[in-house]
C-alpha atoms as a PDB file:
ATOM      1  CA  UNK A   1     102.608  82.611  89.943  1.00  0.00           C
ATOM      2  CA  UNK A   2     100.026  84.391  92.140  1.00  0.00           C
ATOM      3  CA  UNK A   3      99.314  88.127  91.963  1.00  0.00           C
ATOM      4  CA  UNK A   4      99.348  89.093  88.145  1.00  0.00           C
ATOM      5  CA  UNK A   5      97.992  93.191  88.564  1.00  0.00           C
ATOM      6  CA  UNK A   6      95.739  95.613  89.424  1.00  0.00           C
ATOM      7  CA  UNK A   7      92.379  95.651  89.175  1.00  0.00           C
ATOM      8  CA  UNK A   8      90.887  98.197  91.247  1.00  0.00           C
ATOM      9  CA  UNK A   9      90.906 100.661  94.498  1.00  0.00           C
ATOM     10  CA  UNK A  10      88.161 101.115  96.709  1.00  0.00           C
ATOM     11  CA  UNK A  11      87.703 104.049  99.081  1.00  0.00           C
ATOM     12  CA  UNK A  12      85.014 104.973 101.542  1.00  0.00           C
ATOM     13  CA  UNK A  13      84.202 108.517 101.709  1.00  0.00           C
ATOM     14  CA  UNK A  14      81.279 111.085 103.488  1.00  0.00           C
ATOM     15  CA  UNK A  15      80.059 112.164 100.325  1.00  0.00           C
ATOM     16  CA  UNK A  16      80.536 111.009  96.532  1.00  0.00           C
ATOM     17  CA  UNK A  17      80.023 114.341  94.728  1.00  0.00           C
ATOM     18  CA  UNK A  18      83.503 115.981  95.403  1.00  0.00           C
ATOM     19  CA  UNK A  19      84.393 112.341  94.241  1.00  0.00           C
ATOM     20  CA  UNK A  20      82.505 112.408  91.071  1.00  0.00           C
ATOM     21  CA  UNK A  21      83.786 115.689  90.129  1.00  0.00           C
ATOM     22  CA  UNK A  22      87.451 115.012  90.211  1.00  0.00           C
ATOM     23  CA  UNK A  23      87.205 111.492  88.854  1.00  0.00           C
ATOM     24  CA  UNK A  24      85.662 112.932  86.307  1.00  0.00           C
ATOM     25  CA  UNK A  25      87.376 115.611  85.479  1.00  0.00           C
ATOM     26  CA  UNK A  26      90.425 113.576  85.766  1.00  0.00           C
ATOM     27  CA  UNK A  27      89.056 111.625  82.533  1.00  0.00           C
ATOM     28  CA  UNK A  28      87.099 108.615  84.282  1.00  0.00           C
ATOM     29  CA  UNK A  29      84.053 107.659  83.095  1.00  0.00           C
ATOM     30  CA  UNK A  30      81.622 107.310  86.030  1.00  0.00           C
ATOM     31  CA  UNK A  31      78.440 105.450  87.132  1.00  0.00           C
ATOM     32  CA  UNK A  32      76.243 105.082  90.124  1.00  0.00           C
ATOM     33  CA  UNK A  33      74.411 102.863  91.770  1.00  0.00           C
ATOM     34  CA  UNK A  34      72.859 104.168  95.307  1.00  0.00           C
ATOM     35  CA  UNK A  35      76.049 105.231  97.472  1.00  0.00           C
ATOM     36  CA  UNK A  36      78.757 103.773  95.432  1.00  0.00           C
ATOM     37  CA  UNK A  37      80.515 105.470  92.094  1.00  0.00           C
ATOM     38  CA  UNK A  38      82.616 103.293  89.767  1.00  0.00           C
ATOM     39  CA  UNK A  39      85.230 104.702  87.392  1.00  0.00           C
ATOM     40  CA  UNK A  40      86.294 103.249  84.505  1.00  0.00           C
ATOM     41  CA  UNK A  41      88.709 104.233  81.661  1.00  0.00           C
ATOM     42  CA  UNK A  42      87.408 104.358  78.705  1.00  0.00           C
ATOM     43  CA  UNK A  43      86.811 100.807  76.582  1.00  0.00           C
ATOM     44  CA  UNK A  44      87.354  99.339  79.731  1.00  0.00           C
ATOM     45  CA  UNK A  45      84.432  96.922  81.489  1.00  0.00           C
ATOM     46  CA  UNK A  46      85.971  96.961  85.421  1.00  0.00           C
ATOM     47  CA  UNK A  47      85.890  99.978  87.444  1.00  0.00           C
ATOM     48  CA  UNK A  48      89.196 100.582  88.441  1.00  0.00           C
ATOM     49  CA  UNK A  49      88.463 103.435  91.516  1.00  0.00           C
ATOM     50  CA  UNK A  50      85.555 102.866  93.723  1.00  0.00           C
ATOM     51  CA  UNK A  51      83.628 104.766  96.186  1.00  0.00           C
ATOM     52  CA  UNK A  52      81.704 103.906  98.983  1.00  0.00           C
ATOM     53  CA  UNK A  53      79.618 107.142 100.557  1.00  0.00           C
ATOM     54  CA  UNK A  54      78.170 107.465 103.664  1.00  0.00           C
ATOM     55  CA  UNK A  55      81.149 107.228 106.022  1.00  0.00           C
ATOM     56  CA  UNK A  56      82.214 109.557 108.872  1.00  0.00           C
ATOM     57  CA  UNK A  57      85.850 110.312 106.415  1.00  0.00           C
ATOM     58  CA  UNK A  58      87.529 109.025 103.819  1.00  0.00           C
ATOM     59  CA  UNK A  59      89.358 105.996 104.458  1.00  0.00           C
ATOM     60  CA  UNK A  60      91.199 102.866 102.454  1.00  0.00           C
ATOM     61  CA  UNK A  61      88.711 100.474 102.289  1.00  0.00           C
ATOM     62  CA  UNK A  62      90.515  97.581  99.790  1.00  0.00           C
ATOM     63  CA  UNK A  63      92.252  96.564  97.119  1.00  0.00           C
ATOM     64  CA  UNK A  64      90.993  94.283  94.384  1.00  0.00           C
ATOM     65  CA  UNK A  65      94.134  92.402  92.607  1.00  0.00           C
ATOM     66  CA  UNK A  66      94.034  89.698  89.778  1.00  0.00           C
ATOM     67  CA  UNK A  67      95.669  86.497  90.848  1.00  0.00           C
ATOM     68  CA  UNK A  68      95.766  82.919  89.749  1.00  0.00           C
ATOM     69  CA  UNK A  69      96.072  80.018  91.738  1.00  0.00           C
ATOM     70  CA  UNK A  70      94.192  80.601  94.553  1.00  0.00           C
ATOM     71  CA  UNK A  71      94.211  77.226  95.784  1.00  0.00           C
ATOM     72  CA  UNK A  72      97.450  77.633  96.714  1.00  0.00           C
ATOM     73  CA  UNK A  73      96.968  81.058  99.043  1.00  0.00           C
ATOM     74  CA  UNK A  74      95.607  80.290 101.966  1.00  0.00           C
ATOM     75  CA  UNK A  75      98.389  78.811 103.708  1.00  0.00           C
ATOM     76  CA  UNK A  76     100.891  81.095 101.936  1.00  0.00           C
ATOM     77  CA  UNK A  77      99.268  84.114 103.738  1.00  0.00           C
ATOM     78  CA  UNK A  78      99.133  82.416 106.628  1.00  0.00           C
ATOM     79  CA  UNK A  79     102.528  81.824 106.912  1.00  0.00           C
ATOM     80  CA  UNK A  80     103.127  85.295 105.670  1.00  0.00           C
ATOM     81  CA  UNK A  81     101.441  86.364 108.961  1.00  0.00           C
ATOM     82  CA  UNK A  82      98.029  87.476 107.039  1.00  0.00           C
ATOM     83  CA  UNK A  83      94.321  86.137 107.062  1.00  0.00           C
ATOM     84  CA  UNK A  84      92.176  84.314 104.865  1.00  0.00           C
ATOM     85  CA  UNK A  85      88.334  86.416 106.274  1.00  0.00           C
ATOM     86  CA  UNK A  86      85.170  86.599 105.094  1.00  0.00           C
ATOM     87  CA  UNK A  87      83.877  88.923 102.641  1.00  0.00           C
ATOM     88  CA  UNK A  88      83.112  92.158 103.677  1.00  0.00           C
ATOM     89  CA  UNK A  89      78.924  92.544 104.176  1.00  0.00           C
ATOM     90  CA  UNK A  90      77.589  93.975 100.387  1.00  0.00           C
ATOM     91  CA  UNK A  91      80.648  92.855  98.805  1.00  0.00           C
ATOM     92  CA  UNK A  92      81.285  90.098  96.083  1.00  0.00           C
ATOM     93  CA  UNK A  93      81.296  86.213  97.572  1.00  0.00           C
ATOM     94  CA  UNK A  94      83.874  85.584  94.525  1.00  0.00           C
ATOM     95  CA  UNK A  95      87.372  84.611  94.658  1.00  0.00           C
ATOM     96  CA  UNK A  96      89.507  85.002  98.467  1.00  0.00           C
ATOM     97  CA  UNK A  97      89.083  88.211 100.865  1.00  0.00           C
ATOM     98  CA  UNK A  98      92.786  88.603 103.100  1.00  0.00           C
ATOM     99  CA  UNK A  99      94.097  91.080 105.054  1.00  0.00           C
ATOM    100  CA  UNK A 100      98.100  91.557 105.576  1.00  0.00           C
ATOM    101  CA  UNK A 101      99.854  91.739 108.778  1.00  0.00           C
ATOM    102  CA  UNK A 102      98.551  95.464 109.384  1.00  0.00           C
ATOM    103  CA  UNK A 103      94.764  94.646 109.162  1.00  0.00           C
ATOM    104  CA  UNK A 104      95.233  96.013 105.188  1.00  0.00           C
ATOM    105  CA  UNK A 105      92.079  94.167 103.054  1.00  0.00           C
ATOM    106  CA  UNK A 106      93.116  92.491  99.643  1.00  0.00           C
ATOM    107  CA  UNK A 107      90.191  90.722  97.245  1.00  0.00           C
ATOM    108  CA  UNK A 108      91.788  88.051  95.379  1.00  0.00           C
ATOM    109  CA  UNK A 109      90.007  87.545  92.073  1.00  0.00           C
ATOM    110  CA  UNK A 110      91.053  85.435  89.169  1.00  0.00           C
ATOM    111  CA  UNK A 111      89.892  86.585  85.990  1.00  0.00           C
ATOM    112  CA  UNK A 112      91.540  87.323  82.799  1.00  0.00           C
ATOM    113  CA  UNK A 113      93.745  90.256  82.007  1.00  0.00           C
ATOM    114  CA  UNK A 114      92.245  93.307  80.392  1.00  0.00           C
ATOM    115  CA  UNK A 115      92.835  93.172  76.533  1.00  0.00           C
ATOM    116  CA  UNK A 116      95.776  94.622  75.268  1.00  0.00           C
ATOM    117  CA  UNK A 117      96.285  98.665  74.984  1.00  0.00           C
ATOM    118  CA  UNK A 118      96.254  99.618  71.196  1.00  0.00           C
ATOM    119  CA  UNK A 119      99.657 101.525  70.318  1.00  0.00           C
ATOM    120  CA  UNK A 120      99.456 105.165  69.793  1.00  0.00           C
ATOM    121  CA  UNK A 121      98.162 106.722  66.313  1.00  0.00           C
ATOM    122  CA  UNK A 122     101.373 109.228  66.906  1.00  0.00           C
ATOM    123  CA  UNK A 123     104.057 107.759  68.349  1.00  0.00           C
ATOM    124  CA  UNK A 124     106.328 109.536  71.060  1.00  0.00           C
ATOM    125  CA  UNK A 125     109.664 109.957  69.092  1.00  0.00           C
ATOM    126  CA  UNK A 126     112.215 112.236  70.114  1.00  0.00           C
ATOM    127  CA  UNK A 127     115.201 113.655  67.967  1.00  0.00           C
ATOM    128  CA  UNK A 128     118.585 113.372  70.122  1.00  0.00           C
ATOM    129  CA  UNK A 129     121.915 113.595  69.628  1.00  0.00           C
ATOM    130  CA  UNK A 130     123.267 111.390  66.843  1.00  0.00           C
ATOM    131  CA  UNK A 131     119.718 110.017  66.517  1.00  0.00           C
ATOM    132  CA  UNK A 132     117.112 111.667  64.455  1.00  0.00           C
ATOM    133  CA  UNK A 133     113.564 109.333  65.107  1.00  0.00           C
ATOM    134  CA  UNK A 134     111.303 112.131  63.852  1.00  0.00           C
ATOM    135  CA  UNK A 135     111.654 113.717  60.025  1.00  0.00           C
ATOM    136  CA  UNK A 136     109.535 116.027  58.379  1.00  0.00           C
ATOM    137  CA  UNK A 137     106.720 115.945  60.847  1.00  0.00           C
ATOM    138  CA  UNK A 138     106.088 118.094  63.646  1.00  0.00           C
ATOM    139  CA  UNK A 139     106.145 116.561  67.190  1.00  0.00           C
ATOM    140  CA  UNK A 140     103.581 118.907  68.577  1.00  0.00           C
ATOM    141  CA  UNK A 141      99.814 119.729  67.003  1.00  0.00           C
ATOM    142  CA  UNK A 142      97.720 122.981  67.584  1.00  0.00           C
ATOM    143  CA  UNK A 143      96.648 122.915  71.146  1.00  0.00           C
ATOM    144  CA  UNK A 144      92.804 122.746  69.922  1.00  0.00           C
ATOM    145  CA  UNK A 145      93.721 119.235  67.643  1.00  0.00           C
ATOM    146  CA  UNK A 146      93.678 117.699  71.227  1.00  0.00           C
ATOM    147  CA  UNK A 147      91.307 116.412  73.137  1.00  0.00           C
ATOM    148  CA  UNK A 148      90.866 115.745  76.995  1.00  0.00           C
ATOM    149  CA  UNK A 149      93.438 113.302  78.341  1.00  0.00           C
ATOM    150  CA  UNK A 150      92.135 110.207  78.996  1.00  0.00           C
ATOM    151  CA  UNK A 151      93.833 107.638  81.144  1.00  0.00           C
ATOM    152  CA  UNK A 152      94.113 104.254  78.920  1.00  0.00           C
ATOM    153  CA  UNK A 153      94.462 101.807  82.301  1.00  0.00           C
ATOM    154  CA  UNK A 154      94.947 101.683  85.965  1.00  0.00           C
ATOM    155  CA  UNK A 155      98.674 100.662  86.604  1.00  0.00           C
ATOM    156  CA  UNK A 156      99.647 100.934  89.808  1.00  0.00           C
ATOM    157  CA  UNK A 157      98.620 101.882  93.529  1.00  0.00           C
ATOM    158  CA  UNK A 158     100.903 103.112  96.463  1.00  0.00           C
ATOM    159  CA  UNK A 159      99.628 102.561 100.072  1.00  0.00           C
ATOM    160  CA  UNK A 160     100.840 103.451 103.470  1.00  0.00           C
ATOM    161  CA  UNK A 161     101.898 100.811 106.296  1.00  0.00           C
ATOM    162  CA  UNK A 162     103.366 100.856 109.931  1.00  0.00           C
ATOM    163  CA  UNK A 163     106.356  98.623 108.473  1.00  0.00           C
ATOM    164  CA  UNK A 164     107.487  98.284 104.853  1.00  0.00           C
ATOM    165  CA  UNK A 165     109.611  95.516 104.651  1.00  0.00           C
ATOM    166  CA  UNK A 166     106.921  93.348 106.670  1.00  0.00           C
ATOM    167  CA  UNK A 167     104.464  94.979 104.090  1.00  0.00           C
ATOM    168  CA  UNK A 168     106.583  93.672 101.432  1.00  0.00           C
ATOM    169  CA  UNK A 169     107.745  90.729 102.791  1.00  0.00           C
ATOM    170  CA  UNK A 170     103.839  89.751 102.490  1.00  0.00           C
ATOM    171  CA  UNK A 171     103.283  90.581  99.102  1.00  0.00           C
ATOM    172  CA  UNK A 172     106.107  88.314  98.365  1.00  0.00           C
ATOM    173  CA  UNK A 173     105.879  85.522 100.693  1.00  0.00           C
ATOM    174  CA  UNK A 174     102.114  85.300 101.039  1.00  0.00           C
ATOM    175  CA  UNK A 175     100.845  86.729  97.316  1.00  0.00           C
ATOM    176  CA  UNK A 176     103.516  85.514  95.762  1.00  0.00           C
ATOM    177  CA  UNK A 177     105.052  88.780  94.039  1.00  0.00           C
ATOM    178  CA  UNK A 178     108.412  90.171  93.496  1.00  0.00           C
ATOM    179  CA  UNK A 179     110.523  93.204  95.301  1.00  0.00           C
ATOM    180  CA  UNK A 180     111.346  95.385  92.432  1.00  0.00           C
ATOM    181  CA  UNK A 181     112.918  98.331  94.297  1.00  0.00           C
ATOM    182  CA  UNK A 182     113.219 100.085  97.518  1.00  0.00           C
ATOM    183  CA  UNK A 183     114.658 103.490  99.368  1.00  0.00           C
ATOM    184  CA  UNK A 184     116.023 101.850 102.284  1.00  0.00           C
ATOM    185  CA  UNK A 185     113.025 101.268 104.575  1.00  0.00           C
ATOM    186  CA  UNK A 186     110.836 103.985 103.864  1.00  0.00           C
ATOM    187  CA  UNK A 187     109.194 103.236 100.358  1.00  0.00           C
ATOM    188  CA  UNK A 188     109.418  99.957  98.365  1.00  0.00           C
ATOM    189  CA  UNK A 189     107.722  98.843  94.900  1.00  0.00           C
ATOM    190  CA  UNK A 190     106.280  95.486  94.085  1.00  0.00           C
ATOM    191  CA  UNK A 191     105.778  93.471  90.520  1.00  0.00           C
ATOM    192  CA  UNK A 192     104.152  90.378  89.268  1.00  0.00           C
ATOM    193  CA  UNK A 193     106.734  88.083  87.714  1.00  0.00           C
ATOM    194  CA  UNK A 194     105.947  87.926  84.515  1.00  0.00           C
ATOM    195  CA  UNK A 195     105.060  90.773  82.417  1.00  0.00           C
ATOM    196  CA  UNK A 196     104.820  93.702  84.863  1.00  0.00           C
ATOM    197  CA  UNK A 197     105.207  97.153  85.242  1.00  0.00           C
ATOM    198  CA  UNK A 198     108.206  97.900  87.053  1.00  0.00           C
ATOM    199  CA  UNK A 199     105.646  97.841  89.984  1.00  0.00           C
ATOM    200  CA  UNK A 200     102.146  97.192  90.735  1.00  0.00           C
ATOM    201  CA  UNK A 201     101.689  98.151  94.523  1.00  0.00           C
ATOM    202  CA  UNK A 202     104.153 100.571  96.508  1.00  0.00           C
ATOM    203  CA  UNK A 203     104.651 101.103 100.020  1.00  0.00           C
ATOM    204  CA  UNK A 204     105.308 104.490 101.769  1.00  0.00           C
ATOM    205  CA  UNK A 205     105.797 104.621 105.489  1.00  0.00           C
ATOM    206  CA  UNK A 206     103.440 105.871 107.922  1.00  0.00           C
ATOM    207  CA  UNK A 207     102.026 105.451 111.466  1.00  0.00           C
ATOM    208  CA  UNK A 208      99.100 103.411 109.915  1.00  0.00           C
ATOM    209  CA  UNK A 209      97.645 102.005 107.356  1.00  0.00           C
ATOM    210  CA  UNK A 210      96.116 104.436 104.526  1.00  0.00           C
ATOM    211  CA  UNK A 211      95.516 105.210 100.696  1.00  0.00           C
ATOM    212  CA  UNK A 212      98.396 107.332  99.266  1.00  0.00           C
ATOM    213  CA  UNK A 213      97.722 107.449  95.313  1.00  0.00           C
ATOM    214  CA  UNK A 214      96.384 105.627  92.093  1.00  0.00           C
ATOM    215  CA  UNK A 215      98.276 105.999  89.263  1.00  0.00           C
ATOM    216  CA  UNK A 216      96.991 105.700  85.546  1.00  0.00           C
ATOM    217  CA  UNK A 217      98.189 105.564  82.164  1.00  0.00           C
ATOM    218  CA  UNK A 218      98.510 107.948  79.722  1.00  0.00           C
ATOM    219  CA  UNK A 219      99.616 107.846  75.936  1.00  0.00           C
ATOM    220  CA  UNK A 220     102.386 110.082  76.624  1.00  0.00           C
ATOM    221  CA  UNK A 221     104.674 112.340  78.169  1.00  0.00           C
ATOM    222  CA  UNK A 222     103.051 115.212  76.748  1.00  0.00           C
ATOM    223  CA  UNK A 223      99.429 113.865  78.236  1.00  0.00           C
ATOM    224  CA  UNK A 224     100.999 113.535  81.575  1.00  0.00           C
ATOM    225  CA  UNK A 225     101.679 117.144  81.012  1.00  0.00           C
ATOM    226  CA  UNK A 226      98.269 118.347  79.556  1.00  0.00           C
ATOM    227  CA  UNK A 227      96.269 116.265  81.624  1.00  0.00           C
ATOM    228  CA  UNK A 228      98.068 117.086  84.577  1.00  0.00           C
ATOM    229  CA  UNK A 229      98.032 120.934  83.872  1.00  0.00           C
ATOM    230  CA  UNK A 230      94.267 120.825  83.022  1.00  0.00           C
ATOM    231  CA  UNK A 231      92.809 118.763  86.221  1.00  0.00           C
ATOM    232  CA  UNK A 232      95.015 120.928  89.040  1.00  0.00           C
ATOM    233  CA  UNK A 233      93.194 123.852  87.392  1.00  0.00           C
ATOM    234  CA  UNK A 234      90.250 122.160  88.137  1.00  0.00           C
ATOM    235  CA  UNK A 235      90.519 120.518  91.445  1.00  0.00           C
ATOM    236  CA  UNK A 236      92.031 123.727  92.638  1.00  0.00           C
ATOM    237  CA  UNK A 237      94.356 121.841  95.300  1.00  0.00           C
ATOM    238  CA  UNK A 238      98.044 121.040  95.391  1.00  0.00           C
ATOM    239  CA  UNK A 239     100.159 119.236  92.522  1.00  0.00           C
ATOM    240  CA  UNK A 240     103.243 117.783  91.902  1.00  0.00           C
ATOM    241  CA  UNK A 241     104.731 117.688  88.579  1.00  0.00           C
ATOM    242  CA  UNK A 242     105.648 117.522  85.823  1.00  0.00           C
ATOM    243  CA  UNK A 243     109.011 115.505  86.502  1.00  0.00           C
ATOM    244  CA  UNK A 244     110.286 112.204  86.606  1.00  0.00           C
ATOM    245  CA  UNK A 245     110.674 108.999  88.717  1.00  0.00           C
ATOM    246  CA  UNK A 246     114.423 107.733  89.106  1.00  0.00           C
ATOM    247  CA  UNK A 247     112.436 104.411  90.711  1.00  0.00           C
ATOM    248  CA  UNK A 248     110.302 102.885  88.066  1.00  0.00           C
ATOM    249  CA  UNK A 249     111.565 105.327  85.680  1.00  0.00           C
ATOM    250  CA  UNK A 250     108.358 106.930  84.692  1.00  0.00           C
ATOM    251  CA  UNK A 251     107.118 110.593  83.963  1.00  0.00           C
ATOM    252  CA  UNK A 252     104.633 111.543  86.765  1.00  0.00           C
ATOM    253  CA  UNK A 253     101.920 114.123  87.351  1.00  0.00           C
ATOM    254  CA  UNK A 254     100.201 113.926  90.545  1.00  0.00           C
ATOM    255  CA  UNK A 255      97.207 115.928  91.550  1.00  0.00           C
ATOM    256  CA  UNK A 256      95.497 115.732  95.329  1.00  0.00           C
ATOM    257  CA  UNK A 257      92.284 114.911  95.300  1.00  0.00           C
ATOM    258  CA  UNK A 258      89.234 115.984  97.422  1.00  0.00           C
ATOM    259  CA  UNK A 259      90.595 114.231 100.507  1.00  0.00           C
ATOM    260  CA  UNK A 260      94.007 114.979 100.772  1.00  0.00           C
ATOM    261  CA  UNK A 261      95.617 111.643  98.958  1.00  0.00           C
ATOM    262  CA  UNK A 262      96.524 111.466  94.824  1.00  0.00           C
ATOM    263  CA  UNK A 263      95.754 110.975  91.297  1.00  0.00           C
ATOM    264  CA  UNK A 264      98.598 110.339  89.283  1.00  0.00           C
ATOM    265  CA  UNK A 265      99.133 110.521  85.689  1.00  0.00           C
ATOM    266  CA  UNK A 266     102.327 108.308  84.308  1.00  0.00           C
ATOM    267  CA  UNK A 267     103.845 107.361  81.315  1.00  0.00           C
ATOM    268  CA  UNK A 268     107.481 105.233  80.375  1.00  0.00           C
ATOM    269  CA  UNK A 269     107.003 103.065  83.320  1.00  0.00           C
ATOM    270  CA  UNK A 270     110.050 100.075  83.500  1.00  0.00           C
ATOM    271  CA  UNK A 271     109.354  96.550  82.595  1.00  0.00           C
ATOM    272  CA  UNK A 272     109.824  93.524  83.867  1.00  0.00           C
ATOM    273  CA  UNK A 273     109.738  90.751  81.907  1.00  0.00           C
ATOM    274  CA  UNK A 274     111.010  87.792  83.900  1.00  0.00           C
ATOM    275  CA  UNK A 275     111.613  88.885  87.876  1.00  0.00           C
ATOM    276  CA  UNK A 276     113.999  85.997  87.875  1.00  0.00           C
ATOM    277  CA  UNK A 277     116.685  88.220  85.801  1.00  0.00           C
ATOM    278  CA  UNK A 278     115.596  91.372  87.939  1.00  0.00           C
ATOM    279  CA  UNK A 279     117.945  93.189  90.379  1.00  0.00           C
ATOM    280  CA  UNK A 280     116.570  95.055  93.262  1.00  0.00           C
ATOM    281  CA  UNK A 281     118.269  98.049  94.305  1.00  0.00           C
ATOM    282  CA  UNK A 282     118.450  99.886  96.984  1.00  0.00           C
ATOM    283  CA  UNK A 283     118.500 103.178  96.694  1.00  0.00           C
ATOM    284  CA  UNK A 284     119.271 106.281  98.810  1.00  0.00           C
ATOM    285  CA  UNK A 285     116.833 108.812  99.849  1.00  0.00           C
ATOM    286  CA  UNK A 286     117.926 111.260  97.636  1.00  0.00           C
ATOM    287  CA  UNK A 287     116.876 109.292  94.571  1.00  0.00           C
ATOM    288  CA  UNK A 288     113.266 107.628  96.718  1.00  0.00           C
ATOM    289  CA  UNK A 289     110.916 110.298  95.275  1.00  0.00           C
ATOM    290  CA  UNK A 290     112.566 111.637  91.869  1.00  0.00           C
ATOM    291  CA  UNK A 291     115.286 112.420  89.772  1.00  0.00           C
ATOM    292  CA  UNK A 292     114.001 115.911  88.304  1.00  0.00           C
ATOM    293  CA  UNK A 293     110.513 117.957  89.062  1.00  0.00           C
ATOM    294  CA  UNK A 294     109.479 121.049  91.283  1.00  0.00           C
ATOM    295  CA  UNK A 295     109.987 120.931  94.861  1.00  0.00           C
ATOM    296  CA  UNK A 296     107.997 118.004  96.901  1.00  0.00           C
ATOM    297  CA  UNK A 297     104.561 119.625  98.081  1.00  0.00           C
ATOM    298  CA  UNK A 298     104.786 119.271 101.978  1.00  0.00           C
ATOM    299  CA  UNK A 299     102.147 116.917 102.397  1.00  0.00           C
ATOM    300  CA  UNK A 300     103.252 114.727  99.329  1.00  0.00           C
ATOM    301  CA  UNK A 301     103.604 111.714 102.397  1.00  0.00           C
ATOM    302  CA  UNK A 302     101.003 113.076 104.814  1.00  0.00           C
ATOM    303  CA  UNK A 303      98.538 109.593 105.287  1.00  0.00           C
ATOM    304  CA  UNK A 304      95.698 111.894 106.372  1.00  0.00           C
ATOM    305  CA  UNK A 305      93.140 108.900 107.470  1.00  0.00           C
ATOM    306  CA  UNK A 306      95.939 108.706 110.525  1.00  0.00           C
ATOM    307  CA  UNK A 307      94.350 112.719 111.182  1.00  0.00           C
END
């Protein structure tokens, strides 16, 4: 086993405030040293979005992601026909810097998994045919009993790249994870393989490489809805949502952010226990981006640091 998760996203961009406001409005909690801003969820001790300011635009700068074994890496992603390079200048001298075929950076860090989430107060229950799993108990509170969503972890991120199966033939060969799903060659999903969300990084396909989205967890599907709702009102740019994957499953809110990429709220995301009983499947086009929700903004797939 290699890549186990997630840990974090980092982004350079001309100015943090835009930044700060939408992170935080998006439920983030936010600190800042000089010209970076971390983001946390709440409890949580890792920053899970990251911004550098200062640069000329914004811009996909790396992705942190928990592995074990690192021993064993170098000549994986060699052969994978990625890089084993330095640390980047102000960045941490722990654990293995690589890039991927397309000049994409990847820090390597082995530490331990984030402790577990603790299971909702309320759980989601839905009454359906044949099936009553809520009695005498309203599913839905006064709108003033809640309070701002709050994302509970970073789960996934989806990036753009030149090629996608050489993207994901990478991930697999040289990091050692598994392809969970694709849409022919246009957008594929990767998982750890053990104990993963249905998939940990996605690839979209675009002229070059670029930052696409970050998507955290909510509680529910009704705080993918409220916390969607509430943070397009107050980033005032284009949304998508609220609908639902047919890939991975999940119930999705996204919301653009300052610089033209996303913010994505999910909850119900597929799991894979074992990849070794997993099928990939390949699925058309028609079923790549989702099974039900408004019509696709037209810039949902735009990888604006190609502009």
């Amino acid at each position: 086993m290699t890549v186990t998760g997630l840990l974090s996203v980092t982004l350079e961009v001309p100015d943090l405030e835009p930044g700060i406001r939408f992170y935080g409005d998006a439920g983030l909690e936010v600190s800042v040293e000089g010209e970076t801003a971390f983001f946390r969820c709440k409890g949580q001790a890792e920053a899970a979005i990251v911004l550098k300011g200062g640069h000329g635009r914004k811009r996909l700068h790396h992705l942190a992601l928990r592995a074990q074994e690192l021993d064993r890496l170098p000549a994986l992603v060699s052969r994978a026909g990625g890089a084993v390079v330095p640390p980047p200048e102000g960045h941490s001298t722990a654990g293995l810097w690589v890039t991927d075929p397309h000049g994409m950076l990847i820090h390597l860090l082995d530490v331990p998994a984030a402790p577990a989430l603790t299971p909702n107060d309320r759980p989601f229950t839905i009454n359906e045919p044949g099936r009553v799993g809520r009695v005498r108990r309203s599913a839905i509170l006064p709108a003033s009993a809640y309070p701002s969503v709050q994302p509970l972890r970073l789960g996934h991120a989806l990036v753009f790249t030149p090629d996608v199966s050489a993207s994901v033939a990478f991930m697999t060969e040289g990091l050692g994870m598994g392809l969970a799903d694709r849409a022919q060659d246009v957008i594929a999903f990767c998982c750890a393989r053990r104990d993963s969300d249905h998939h940990v990084i996605a690839f979209a396909k675009s002229p070059g490489v670029g930052f696409h989205h970050a998507s955290f967890q909510v509680a529910d599907p009704d705080a993918v809805g409220r916390g969607g709702r509430s943070l397009t009102k107050k980033a005032g740019k284009g949304d998508w949502g609220f609908g639902r994957h047919t890939i991975g499953s999940n119930f999705f809110h996204y919301i653009q952010d300052p610089w033209g990429s996303w913010f994505e709220y999910f909850s119900d995301m597929d799991f894979i226990d074992d990849y070794a009983l997993w099928t990939p499947t390949n699925y058309g086009m028609e079923d790549s981006l989702a099974s039900w929700g408004p019509d696709v903004p037209h810039d949902f797939v735009h990888n604006y640091e190609m502009d």
